[in-house]
C-alpha atoms as a PDB file:
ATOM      1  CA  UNK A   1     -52.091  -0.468  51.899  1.00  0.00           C
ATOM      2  CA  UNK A   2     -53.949  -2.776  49.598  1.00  0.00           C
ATOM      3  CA  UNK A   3     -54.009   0.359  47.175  1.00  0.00           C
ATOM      4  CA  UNK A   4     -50.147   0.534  47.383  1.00  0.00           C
ATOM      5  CA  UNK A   5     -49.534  -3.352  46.946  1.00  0.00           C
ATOM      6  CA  UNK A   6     -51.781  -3.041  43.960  1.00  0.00           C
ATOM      7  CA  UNK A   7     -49.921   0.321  42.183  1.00  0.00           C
ATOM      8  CA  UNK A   8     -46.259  -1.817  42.962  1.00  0.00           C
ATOM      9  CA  UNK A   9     -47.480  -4.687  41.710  1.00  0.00           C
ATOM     10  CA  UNK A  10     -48.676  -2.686  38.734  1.00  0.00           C
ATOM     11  CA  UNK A  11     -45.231  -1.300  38.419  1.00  0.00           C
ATOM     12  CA  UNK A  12     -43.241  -4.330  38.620  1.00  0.00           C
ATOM     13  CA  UNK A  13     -45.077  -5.816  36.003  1.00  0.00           C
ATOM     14  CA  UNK A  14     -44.158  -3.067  33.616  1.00  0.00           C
ATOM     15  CA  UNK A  15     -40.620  -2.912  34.768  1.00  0.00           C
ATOM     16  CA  UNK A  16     -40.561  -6.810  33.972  1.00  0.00           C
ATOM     17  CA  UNK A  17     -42.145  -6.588  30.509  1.00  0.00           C
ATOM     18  CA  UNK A  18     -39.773  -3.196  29.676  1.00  0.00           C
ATOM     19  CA  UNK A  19     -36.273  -5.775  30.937  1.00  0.00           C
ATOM     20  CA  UNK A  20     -38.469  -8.779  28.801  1.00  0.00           C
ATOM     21  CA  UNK A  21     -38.091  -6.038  25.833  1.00  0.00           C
ATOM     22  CA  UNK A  22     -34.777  -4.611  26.678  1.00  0.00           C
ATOM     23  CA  UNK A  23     -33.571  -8.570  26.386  1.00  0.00           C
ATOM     24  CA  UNK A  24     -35.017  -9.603  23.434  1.00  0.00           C
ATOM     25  CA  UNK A  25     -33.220  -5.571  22.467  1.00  0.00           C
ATOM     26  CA  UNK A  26     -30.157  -7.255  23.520  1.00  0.00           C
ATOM     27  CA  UNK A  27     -30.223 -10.430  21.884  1.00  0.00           C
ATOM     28  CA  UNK A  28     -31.069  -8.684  18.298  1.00  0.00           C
ATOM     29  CA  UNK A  29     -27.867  -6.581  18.474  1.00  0.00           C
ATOM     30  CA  UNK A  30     -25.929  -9.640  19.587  1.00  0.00           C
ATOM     31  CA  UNK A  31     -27.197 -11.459  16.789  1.00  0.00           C
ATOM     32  CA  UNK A  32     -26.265  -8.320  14.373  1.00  0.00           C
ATOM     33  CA  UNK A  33     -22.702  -7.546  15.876  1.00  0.00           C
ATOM     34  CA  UNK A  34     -22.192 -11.976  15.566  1.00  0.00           C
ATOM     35  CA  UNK A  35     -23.326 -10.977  11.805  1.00  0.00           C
ATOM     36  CA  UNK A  36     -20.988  -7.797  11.246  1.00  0.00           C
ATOM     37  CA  UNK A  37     -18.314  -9.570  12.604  1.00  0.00           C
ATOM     38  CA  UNK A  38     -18.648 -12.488  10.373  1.00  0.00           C
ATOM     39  CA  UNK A  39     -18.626 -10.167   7.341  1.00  0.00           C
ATOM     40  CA  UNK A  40     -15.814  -7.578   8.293  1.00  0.00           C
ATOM     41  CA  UNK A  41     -13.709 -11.049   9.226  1.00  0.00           C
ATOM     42  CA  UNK A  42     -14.689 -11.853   5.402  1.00  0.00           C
ATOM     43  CA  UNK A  43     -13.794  -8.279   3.975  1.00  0.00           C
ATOM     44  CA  UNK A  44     -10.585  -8.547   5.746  1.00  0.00           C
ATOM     45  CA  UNK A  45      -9.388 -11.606   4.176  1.00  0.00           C
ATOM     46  CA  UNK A  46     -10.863 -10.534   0.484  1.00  0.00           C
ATOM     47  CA  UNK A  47      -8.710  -7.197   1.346  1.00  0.00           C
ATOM     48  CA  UNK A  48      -6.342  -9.155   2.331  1.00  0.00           C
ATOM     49  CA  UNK A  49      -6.454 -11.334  -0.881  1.00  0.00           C
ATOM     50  CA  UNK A  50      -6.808  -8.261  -2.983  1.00  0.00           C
ATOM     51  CA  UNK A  51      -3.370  -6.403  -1.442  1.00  0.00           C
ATOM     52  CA  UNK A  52      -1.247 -10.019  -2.681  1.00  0.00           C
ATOM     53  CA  UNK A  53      -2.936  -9.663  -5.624  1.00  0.00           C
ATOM     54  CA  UNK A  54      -2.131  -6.498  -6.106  1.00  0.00           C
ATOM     55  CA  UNK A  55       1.655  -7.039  -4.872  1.00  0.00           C
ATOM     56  CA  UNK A  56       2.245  -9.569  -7.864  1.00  0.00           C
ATOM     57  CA  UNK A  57       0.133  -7.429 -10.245  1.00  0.00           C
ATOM     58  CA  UNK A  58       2.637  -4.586  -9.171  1.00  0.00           C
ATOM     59  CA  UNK A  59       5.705  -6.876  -9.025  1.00  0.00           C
ATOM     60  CA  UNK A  60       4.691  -8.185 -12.800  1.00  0.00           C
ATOM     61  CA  UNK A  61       4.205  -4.619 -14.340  1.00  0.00           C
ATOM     62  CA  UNK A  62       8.105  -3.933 -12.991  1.00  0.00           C
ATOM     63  CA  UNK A  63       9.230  -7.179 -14.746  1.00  0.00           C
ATOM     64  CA  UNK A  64       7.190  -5.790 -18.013  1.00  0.00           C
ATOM     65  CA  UNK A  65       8.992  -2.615 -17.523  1.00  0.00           C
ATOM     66  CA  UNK A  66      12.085  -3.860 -17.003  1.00  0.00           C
ATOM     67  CA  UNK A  67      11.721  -6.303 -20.679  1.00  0.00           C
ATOM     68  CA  UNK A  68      10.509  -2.939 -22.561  1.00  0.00           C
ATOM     69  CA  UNK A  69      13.630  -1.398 -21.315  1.00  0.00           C
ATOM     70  CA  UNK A  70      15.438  -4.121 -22.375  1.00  0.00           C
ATOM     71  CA  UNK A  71      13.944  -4.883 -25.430  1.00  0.00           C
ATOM     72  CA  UNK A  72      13.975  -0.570 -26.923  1.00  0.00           C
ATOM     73  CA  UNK A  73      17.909  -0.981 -25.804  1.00  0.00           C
ATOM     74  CA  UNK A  74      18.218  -3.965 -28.381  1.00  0.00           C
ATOM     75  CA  UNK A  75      16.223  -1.969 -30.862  1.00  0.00           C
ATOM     76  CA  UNK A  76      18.324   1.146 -30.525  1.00  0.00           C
ATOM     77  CA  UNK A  77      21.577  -1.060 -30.882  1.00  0.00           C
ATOM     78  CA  UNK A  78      19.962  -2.687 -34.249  1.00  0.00           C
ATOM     79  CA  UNK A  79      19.215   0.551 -35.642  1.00  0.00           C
ATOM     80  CA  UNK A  80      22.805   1.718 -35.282  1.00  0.00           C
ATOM     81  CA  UNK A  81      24.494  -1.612 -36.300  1.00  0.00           C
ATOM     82  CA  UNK A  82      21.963  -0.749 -39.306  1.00  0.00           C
ATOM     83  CA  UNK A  83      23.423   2.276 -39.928  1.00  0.00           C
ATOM     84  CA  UNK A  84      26.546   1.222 -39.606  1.00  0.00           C
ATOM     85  CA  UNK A  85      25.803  -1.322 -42.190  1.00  0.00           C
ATOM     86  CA  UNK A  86      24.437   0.813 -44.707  1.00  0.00           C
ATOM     87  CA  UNK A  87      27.514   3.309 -44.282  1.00  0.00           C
ATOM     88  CA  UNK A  88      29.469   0.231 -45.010  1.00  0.00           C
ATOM     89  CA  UNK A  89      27.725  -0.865 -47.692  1.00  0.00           C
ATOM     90  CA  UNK A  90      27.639   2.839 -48.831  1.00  0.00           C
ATOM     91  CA  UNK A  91      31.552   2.698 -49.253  1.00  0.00           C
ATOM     92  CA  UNK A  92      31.663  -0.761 -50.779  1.00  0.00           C
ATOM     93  CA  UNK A  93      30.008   0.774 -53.269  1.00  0.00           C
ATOM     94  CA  UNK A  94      31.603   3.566 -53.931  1.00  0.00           C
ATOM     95  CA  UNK A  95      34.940   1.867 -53.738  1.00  0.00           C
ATOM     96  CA  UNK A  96      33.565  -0.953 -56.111  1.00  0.00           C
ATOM     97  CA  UNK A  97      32.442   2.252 -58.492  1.00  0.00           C
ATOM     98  CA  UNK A  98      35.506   4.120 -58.590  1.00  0.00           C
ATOM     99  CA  UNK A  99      37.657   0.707 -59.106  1.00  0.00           C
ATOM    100  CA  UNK A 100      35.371   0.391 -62.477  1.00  0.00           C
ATOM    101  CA  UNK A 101      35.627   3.731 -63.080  1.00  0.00           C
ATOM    102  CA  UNK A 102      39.783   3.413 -63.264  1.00  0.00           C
ATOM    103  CA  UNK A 103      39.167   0.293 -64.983  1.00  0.00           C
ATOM    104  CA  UNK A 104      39.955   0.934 -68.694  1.00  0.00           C
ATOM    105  CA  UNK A 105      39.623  -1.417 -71.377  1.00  0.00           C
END
């Protein structure tokens, strides 16, 4: 009986140091998944910060587009008001040439 007392005993006191290790187990990964937490919380708000950023970078580049649109329209229309120009000029001076031409002194 004594025999038996002693072997339980002996295997209590294992089962109480493996739950002592199994706790101190327990409280690491607490302490870790407080820790991931903390970060993933903070990579959620820098994603977070990066998709607005993002947004106006996006919404900017359309504005950009938009102006170059704009802007190669206005050069177009200068290049033909320029042409138009010269072909005015063009008969101005051909007019002007065959009026001297005529012109006898």
């Amino acid at each position: 009986m004594k025999f038996k007392l002693k072997l339980l005993k002996e295997i209590n006191l294992k089962f109480l140091a493996k739950i002592t290790k199994l706790r101190k187990k327990y409280a690491e990964v607490k302490v870790k998944n407080i820790e991931v937490k903390a970060k993933n919380a903070k990579l959620k708000y820098a994603l977070e910060e990066h998709k607005a950023r993002f947004m106006n970078l996006k919404q900017r580049n359309k504005e950009k587009t938009n102006l170059i649109a704009k802007l190669d329209n206005n050069i177009k229309k200068i290049k033909q008001e320029k042409i138009a120009i010269n072909l005015s000029v063009q008969d101005d001076i051909s007019i002007l040439k065959s009026s001297i031409n005529s012109v006898t002194f």
